[in-house]
Structure formats: structure tokens, C-alpha cells
Protein backbone atom coordinates (compact mmCIF):
# COMPACT_ATOMS: atom_id res chain seq x y z
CA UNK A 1 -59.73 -1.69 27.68
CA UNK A 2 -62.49 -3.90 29.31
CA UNK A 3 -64.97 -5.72 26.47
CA UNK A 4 -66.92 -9.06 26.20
CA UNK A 5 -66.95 -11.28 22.97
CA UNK A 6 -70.38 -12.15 21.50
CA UNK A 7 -70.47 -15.16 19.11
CA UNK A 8 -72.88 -15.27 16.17
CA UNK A 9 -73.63 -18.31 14.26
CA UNK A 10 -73.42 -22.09 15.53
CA UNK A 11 -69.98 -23.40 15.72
CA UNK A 12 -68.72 -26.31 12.84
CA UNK A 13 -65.05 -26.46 13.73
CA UNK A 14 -62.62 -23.28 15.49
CA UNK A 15 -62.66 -19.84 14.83
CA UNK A 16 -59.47 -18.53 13.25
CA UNK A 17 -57.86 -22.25 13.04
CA UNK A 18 -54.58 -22.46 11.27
CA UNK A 19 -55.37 -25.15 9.30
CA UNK A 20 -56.75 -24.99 5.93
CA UNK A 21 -60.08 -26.73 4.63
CA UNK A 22 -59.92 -30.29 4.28
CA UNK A 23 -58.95 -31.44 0.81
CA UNK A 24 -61.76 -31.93 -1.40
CA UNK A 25 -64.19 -30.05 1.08
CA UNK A 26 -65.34 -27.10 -1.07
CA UNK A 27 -65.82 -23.93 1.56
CA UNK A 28 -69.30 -22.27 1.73
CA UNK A 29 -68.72 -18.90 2.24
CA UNK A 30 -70.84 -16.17 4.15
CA UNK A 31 -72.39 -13.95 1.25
CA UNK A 32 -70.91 -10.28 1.24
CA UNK A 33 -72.88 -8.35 -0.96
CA UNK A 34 -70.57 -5.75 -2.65
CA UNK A 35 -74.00 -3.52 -2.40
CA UNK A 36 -74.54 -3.63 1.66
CA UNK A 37 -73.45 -0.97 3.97
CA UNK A 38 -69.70 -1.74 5.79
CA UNK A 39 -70.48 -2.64 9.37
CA UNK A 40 -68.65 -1.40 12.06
CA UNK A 41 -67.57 -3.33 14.67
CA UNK A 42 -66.72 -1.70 18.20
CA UNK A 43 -64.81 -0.69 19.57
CA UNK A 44 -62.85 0.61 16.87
CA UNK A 45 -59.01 1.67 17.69
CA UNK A 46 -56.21 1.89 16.23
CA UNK A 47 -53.25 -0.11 16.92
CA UNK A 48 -49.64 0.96 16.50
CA UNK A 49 -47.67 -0.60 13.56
CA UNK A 50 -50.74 -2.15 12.42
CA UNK A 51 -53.01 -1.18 9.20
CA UNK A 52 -56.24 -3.19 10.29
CA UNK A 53 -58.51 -2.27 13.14
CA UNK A 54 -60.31 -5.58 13.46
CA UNK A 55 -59.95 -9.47 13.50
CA UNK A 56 -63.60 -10.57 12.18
CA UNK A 57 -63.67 -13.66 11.34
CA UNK A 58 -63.55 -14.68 7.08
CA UNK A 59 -66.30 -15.70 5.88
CA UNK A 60 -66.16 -19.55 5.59
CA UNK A 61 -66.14 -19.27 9.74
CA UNK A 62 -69.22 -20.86 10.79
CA UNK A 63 -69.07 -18.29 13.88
CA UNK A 64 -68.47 -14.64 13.93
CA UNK A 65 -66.93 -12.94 16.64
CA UNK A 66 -67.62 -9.46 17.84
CA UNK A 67 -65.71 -8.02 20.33
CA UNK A 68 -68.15 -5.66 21.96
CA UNK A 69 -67.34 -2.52 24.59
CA UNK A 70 -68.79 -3.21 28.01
CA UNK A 71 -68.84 0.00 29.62
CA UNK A 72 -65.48 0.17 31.63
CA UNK A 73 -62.80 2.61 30.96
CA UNK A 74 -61.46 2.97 27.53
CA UNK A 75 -58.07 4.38 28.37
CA UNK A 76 -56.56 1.12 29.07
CA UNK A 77 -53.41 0.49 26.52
CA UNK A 78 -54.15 -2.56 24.01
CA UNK A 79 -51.76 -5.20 24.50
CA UNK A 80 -49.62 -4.99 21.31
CA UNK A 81 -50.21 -7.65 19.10
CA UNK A 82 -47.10 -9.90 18.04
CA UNK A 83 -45.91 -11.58 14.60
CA UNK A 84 -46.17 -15.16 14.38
CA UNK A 85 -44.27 -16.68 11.33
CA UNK A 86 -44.83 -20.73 10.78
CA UNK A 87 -42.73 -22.33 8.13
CA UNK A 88 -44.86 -24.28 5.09
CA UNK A 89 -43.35 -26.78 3.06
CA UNK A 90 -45.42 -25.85 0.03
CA UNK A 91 -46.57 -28.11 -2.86
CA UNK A 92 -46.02 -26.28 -5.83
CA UNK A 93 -44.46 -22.21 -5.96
CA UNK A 94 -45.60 -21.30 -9.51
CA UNK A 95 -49.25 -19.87 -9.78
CA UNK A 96 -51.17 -19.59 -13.20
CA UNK A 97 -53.63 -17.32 -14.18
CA UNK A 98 -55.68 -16.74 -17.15
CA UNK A 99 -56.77 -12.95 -16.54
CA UNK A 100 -57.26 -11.12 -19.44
CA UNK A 101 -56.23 -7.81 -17.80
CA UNK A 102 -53.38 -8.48 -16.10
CA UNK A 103 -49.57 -8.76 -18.00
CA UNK A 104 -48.17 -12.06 -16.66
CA UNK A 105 -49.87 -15.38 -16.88
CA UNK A 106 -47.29 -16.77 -14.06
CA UNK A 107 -46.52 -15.73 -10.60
CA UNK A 108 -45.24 -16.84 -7.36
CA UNK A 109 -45.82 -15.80 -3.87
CA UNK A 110 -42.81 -16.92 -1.26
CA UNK A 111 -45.36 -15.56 1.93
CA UNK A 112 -49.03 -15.77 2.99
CA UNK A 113 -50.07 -13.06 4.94
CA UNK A 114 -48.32 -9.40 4.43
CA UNK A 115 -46.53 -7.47 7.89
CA UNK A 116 -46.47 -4.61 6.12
CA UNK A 117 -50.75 -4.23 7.21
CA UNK A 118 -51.73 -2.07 3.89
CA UNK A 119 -55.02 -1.30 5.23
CA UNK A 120 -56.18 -1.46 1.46
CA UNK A 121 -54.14 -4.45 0.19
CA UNK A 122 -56.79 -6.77 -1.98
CA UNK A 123 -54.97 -9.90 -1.02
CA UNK A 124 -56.46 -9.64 2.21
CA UNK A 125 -58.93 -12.22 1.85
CA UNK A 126 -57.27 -14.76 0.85
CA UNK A 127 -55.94 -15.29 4.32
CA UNK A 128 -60.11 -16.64 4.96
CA UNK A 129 -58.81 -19.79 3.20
CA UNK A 130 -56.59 -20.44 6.07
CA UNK A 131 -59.02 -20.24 8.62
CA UNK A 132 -57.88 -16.40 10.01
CA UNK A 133 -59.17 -13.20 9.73
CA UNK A 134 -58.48 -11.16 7.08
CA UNK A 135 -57.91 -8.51 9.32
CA UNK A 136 -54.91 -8.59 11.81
CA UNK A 137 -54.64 -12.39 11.20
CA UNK A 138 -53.21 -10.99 7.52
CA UNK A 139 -50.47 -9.09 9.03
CA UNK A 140 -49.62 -11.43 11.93
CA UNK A 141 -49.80 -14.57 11.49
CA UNK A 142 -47.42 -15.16 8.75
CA UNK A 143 -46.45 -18.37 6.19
CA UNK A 144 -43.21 -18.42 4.97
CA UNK A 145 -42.97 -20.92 1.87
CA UNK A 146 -39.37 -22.37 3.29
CA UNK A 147 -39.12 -24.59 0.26
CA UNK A 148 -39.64 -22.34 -2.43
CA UNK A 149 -36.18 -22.42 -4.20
CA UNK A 150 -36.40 -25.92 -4.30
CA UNK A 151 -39.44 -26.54 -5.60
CA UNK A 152 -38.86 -23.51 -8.16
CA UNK A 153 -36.28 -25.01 -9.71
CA UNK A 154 -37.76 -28.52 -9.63
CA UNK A 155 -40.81 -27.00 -11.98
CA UNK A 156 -38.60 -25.27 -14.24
CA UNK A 157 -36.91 -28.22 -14.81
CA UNK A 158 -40.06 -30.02 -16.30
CA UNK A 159 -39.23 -30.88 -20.05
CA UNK A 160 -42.76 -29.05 -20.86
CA UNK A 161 -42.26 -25.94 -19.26
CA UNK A 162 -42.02 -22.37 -21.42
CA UNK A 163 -40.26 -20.11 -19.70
CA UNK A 164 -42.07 -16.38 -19.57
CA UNK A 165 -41.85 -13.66 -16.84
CA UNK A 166 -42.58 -15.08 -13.54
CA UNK A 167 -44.73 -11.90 -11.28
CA UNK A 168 -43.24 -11.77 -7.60
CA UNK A 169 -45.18 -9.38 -5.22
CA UNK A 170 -48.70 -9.46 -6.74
CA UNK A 171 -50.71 -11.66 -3.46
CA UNK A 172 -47.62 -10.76 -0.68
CA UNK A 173 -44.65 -8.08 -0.61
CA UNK A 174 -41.67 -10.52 -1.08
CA UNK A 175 -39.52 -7.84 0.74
CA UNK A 176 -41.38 -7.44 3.93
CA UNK A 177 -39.49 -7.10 7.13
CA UNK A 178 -39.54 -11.12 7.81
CA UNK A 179 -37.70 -11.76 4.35
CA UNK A 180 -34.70 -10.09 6.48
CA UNK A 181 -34.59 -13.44 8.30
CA UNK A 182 -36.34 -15.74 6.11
CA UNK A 183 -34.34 -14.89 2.38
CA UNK A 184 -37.02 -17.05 0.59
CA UNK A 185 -37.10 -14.12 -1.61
CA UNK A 186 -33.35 -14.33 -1.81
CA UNK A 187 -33.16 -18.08 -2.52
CA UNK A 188 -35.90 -17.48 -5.12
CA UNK A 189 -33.74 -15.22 -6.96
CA UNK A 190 -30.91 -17.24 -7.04
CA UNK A 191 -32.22 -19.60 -8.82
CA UNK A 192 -33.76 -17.36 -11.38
CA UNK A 193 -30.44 -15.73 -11.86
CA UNK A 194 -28.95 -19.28 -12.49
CA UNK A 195 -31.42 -20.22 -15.00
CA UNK A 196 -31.21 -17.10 -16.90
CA UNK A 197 -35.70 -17.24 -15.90
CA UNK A 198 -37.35 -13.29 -16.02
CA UNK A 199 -38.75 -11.58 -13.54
CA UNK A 200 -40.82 -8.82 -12.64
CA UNK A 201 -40.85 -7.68 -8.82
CA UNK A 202 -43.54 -5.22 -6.94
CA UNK A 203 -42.62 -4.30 -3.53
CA UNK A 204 -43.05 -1.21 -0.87
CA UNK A 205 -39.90 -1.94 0.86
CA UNK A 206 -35.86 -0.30 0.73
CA UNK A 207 -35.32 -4.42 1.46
CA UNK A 208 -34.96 -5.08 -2.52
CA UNK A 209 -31.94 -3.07 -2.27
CA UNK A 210 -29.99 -5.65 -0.57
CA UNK A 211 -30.26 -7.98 -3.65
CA UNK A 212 -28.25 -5.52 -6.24
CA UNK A 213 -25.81 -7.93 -6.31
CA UNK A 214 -27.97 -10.47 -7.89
CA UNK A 215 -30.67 -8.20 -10.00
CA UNK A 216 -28.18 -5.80 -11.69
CA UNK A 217 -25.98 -8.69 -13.39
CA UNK A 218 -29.60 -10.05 -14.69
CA UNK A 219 -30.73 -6.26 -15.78
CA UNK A 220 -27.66 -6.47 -17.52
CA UNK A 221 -29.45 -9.94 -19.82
CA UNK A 222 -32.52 -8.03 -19.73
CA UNK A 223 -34.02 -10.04 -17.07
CA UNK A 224 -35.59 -8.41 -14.75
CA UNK A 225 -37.61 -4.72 -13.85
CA UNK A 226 -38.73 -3.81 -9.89
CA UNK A 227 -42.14 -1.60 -9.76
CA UNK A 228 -42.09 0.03 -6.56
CA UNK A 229 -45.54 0.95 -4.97
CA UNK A 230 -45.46 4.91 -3.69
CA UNK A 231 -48.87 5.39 -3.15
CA UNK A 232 -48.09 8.85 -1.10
CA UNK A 233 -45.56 11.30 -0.38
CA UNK A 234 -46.83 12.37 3.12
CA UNK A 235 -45.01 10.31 5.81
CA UNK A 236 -48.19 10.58 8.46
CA UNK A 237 -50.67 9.09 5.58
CA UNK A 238 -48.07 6.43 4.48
CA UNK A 239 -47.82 5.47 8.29
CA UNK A 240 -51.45 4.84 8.97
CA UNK A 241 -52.60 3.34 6.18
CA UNK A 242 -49.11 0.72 5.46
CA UNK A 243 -47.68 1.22 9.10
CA UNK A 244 -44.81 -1.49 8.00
CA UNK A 245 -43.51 -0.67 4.68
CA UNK A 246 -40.67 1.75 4.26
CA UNK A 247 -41.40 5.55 4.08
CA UNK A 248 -42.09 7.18 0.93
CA UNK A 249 -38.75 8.84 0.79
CA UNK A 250 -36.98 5.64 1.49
CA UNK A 251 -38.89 4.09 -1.55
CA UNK A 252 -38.16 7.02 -3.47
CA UNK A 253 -34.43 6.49 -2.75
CA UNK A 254 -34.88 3.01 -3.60
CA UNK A 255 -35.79 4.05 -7.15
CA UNK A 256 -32.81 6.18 -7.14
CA UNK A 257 -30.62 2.88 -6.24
CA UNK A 258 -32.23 0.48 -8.47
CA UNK A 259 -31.45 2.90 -11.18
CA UNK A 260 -28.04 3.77 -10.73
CA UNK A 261 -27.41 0.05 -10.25
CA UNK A 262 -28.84 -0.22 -14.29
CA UNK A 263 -32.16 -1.92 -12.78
CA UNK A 264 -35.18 -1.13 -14.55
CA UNK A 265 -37.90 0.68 -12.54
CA UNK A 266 -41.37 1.13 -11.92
CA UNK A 267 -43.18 3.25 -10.38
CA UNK A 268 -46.77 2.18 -9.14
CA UNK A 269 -49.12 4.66 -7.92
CA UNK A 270 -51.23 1.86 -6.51
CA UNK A 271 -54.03 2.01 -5.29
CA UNK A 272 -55.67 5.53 -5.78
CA UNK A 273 -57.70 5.95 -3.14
CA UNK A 274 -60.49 8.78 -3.34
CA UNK A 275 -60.13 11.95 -1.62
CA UNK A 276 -57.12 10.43 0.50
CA UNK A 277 -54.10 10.44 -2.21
CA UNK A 278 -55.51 11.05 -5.27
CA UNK A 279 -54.66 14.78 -5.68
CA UNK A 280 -50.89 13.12 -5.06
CA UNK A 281 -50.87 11.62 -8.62
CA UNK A 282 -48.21 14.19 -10.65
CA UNK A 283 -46.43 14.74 -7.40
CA UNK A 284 -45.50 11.37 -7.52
CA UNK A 285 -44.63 10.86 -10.85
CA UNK A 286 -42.51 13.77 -10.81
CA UNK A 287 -40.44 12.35 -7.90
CA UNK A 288 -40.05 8.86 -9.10
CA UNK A 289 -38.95 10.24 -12.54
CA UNK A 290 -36.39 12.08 -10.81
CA UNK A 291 -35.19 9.21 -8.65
CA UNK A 292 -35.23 6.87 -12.30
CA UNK A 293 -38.28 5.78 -13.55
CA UNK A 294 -38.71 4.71 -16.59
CA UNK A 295 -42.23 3.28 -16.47
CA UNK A 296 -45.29 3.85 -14.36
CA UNK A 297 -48.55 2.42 -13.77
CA UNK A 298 -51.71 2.92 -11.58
CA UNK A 299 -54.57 0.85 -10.10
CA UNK A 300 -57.90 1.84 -8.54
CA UNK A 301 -59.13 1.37 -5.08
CA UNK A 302 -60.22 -2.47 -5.12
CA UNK A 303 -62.57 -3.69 -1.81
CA UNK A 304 -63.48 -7.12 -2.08
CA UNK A 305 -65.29 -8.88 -0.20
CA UNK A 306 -63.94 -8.73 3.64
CA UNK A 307 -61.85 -5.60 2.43
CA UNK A 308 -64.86 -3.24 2.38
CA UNK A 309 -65.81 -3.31 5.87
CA UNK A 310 -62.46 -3.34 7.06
CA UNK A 311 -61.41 -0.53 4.99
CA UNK A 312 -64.46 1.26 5.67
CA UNK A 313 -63.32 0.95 9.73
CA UNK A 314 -60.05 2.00 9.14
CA UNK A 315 -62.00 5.27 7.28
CA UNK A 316 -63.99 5.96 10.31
CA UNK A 317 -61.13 6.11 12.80
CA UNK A 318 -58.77 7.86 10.74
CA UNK A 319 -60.92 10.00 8.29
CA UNK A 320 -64.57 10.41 10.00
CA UNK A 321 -65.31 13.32 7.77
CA UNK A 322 -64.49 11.46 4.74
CA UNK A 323 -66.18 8.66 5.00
CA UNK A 324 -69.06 8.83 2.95
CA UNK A 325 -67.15 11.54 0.36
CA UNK A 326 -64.93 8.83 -0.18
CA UNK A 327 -67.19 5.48 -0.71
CA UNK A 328 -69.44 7.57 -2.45
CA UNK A 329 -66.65 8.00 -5.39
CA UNK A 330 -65.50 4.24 -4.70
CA UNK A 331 -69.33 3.29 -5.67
CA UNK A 332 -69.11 5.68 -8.65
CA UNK A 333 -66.31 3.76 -9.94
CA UNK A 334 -67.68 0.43 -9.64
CA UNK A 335 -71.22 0.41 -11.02
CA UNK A 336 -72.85 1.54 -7.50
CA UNK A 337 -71.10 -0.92 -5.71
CA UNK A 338 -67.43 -1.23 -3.50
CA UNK A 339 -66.37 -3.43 -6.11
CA UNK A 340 -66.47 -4.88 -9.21
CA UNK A 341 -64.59 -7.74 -10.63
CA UNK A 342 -65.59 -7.52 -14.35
CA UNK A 343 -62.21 -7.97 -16.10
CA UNK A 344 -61.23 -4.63 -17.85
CA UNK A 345 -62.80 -2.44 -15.07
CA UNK A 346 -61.62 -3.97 -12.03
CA UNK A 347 -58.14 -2.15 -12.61
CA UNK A 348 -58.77 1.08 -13.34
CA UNK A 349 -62.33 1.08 -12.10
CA UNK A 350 -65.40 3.08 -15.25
CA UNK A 351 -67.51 5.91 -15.11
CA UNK A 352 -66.42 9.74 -14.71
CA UNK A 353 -64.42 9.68 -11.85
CA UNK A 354 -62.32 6.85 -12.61
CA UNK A 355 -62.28 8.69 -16.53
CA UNK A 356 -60.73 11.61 -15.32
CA UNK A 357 -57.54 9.52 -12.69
CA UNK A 358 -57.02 7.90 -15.89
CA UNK A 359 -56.83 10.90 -18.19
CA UNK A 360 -54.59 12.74 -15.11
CA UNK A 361 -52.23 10.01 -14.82
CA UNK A 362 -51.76 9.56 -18.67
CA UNK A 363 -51.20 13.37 -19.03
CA UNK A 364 -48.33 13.15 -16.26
CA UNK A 365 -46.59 10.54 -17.46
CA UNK A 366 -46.62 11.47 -20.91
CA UNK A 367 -45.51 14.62 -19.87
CA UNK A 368 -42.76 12.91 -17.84
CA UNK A 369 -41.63 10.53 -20.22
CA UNK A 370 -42.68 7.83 -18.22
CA UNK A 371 -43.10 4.98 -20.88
CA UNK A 372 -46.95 3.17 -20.21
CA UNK A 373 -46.26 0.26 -22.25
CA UNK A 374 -44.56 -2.77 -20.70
CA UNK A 375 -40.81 -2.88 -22.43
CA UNK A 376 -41.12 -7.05 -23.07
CA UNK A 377 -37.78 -8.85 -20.84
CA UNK A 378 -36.02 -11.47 -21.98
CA UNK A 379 -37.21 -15.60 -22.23
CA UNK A 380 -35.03 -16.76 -24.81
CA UNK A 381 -31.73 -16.99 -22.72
CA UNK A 382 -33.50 -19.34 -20.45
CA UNK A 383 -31.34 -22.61 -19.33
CA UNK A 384 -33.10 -25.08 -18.16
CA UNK A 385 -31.89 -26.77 -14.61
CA UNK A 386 -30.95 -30.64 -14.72
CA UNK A 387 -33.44 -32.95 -13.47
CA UNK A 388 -32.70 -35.01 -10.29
CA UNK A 389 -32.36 -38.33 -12.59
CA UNK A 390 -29.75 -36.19 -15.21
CA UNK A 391 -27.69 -34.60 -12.27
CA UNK A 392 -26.95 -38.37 -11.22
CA UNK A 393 -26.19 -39.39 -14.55
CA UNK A 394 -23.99 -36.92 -14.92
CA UNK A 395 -22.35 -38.22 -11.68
């Protein structure tokens, strides 16, 4: 496909740099009202094994690029992007968070960036912090936290730290396909296991399975619970809109393992996405109880900022005829806007529409026996690893 690239906006330092803001230097940000109309950007195709359609710029970029159609022949194939991974030596590994609405106050993310390309996933972006698009940038061009063991069990080692369930999976599946080669996620658990430390994992990938051998001896302490994220049951949905996370069967059977292995699991029916899965709710339940459930949870469509307009694009290729059906409810769930970050309503979104998912969902699980409340895991068998200065002394 032949097209030009217009530039908008006068040039401060590179488009789509891999390098982060300067220290100190606090990042003005292009203003994205959550009330404006998504722009479309053309041409807009879809790539295989990729969620977004686009690679604007974030909005701290002092330039936005457009790439623009210029009249040749369309049919040309587009050259297929390819996943970049660069190694960080990160500073710290554990996150905090005061959120009133959320159930951990501690988390830690051993990736930046996501190749599984969930067209809807909120973490998107954060990726503008880096300097890359929260578009394809997100799902290519990786960070793999290479240190994170270490540096884990350097922080719980601090004489002031409290141990309480650490959230892995919330910003960045810790089981997509480059933990294969990477094991961050691995080496994270390790040391977890060692301490005795709990954990609660969310992930869309059959990956986790490979770690039985270290979760089930810490299910067995009442350590740790896996939520797994089915947010469909229809393969050709699941492959558009998360093109690299497993299928929904093979998540289904990952339940199934997790269970049988005496893992707590989760099932999250995250997000619910208007007039796309949402008539999928008790379908799902009803499978993931079968596979082993024992909890479940749900979460509202969430677009902010650069997520609307790419979402909105990935709408217009796949779902045309939907489009405005299905921003229409968004906007009735968030106050007449695409989103709304008032704590309380951000999650499962207010007003009738979001009333009656809630009400739905409540009514299936109860039905199912899928338990709502969060059973609490264990912090009291935590050991504390040696310091550098102890090990020695020991020595």
C-alpha cells in the first residue's frame, strides 16, 4: 500500500523515541477530551496478529503523525510488523497504590508493553510515557524488567516492609508469549514461593500452566489464586480483538488445570464490551464453573485517553454497523462521556445500562455458586529474605 506521512505540530525532540522523559521534566500532555468524537486516521487496516490498527503518536509527542492514503493501489500486503523486546534494569519492581476501588494496595509489573494487542486493554497509555505510541508501539516494542527477582527480594527484605498480596497482571499479562523466553515471571515466583509472600495473578494465557510446579505447593499455604480473563467464547471475536492471547477454550482448559492442580481460580469476564460480548456473560460463567471456578468478577469497558480513538478504529474496521450502537451505551455508562475515572464508577461503569450487566452478572454467579467476595490469602507465614550485610555475616 502506497501513502505519505503528514506531520502536525512543531518538533521538540523524536517521535516515538525509546527513551523516557528526562528526570524531573514533568510531561505536558496533548488534552484528550473524554467528550470529543474518536478520529479516524486512514487508512485504516487491519493487521494480522495484531489488536491495534494505528501507531499515533501519545500525547506528550510534540508532533503527530498521520499516515495518509495517496491514491495508489490498496491491495499491496502490509509488511508485517515485528516484536522488539529490550531488556531494563529497573529501579524498583513493587508499585503502590492508594485506590479506593481496587483490592490490593501492591503490585508489580515484570513487562511494559503487552504482545498479546487487546485492542481494549486500559494500560495502553502508559506506553506514551516511553515516548511510543500507544497503539502498535504497545504490542511491539516490548520491556522486559530482567532484574525483577532481584530487586523483589531486595525490597522484601527491608526491615519496614508488611507483607500483603502482591497483584501480578494488572498494567501487563505476565504470561505473554515473550515470558516463554524471558521467565521474569518465573524468577518472580520463585522468590515469592521462597518467602512464603501472596500473590494474586491475572492473565489470558495457557502459559501459567507451566508454573504448577511452583503455584500448587503455595495454594497448598494458601498463597496464591490465578483470575483468568475469558472475555468471549467465540474463537473469531477472541482473535480480532486479543489476536495473541490463547483461545478461549485453551483458557477454559487452563481453569480446568489450575483446579485440578488445587489452585484457586478466577474467572474474569473483563472487560464487557457493549453489543460485542455482553450477551456472553452466563455463557461464560457457566463454562468456567465447570472447568473450576470458584470466584468471578467483571469490569466495564474503560477508554482512556488514547484508548478511545484507537478502540473506536478498531470498531470501524471490524464492526462498522456497530459503531455508534456501541459508544452510544459506552457514553451511557460513563456520564455522557468514553470514560470516567471517578473511583467507584470507573469499574463497573453507573446509570441503567451498566445497572442491569451488574444485576446479570450477580444473578449468574449466584446462581453458579461462584463466590463474589475475595476469600483473604495468607500474610502471616511470610519469611523475610536476609539482607546482603546478614547473608555475609552469616558467612
Amino acid at each position: 500500500m502506497a501513502e505519505a506521512e503528514s506531520v502536525k505540530g512543531n518538533a521538540k525532540r523524536p517521535v516515538n523515541s525509546a527513551a523516557p522523559l528526562s528526570p524531573g521534566v514533568k510531561p505536558r500532555a496533548r488534552q484528550i477530551s473524554p467528550r470529543r468524537e474518536p478520529e479516524f486516521a486512514a487508512p485504516l487496516v487491519a493487521r494480522r496478529g495484531r489488536g491495534s490498527l494505528t501507531n499515533a503518536s501519545g500525547r506528550f509527542e510534540a508532533e503527530e503523525r498521520l499516515r495518509e492514503h495517496d491514491g495508489w493501489s490498496a491491495d499491496d500486503e502490509i509488511e508485517p510488523l515485528r516484536t522488539i523486546v529490550v531488556e531494563e534494569r529497573a529501579k524498583t519492581i513493587i508499585t503502590r497504590n492508594e485506590s479506593p476501588d481496587i483490592s490490593f494496595d501492591r503490585s508489580i509489573n515484570p513487562y511494559r508493553g503487552c504482545e498479546h494487542g487487546c485492542v481494549y486493554c486500559f494500560a495502553r497509555p502508559t506506553h506514551a510515557f516511553l515516548g511510543l505510541s500507544p497503539g502498535l508501539d504497545f504490542e511491539t516494542r516490548l520491556f522486559s524488567k530482567t532484574n525483577a527477582a532481584e530487586l523483589l527480594e531486595r525490597e522484601l527484605s527491608a526491615p519496614s516492609y508488611q507483607p500483603k498480596t502482591i497483584a501480578i497482571g494488572t498494567n501487563t499479562d505476565p504470561y505473554q508469549p515473550i515470558e516463554r523466553t524471558q521467565q521474569v515471571m518465573r524468577e518472580i515466583l520463585g522468590v515469592l514461593s521462597r518467602t512464603s509472600h501472596p500473590v494474586g495473578i491475572v492473565t489470558k494465557s495457557a502459559l501459567v500452566t507451566r508454573d504448577i510446579d511452583i503455584l500448587a505447593p503455595m495454594a497448598e499455604r494458601g498463597l496464591v489464586k490465578v483470575a483468568l480473563s475469558v472475555t468471549t467464547l467465540d474463537p473469531a471475536l477472541a482473535r480480532k480483538m486479543e489476536p495473541r492471547a490463547s483461545s478461549p477454550e485453551r483458557r477454559l482448559d487452563t481453569i480446568r488445570r489450575l483446579s485440578d492442580a488445587g489452585i484457586p481460580t478466577v474467572v474474569m469476564t473483563a472487560p464487557i464490551i457493549p453489543a460485542i460480548n455482553d450477551a456472553e456473560i452466563e455463557a461464560i460463567l457457566e463454562r468456567a464453573k465447570a472447568a473450576g471456578a470458584r470466584e468471578a468478577g467483571y469490569v466495564m469497558l474503560r477508554l482512556p485517553l488514547e484508548l478511545r480513538d484507537l478502540f473506536s478504529q478498531w470498531l470501524m474496521v471490524h464492526y462498522p454497523d456497530r459503531l455508534r450502537h456501541v459508544l452510544s451505551l459506552v457514553r451511557s455508562t460513563r456520564g455522557g462521556k468514553l470514560y470516567d475515572s471517578t473511583f467507584g464508577k470507573r469499574m463497573t461503569g453507573a446509570g441503567p445500562y451498566a445497572w442491569m450487566i451488574g444485576r446479570r452478572f450477580e444473578a449468574a454467579a449466584a446462581r453458579l455458586g461462584l463466590a463474589k467476595s475475595r476469600t483473604p490469602l495468607r500474610s502471616d507465614l511470610f519469611l523475610r529474605p536476609a539482607r546482603q550485610g546478614e547473608q555475609l555475616q552469616l558467612l
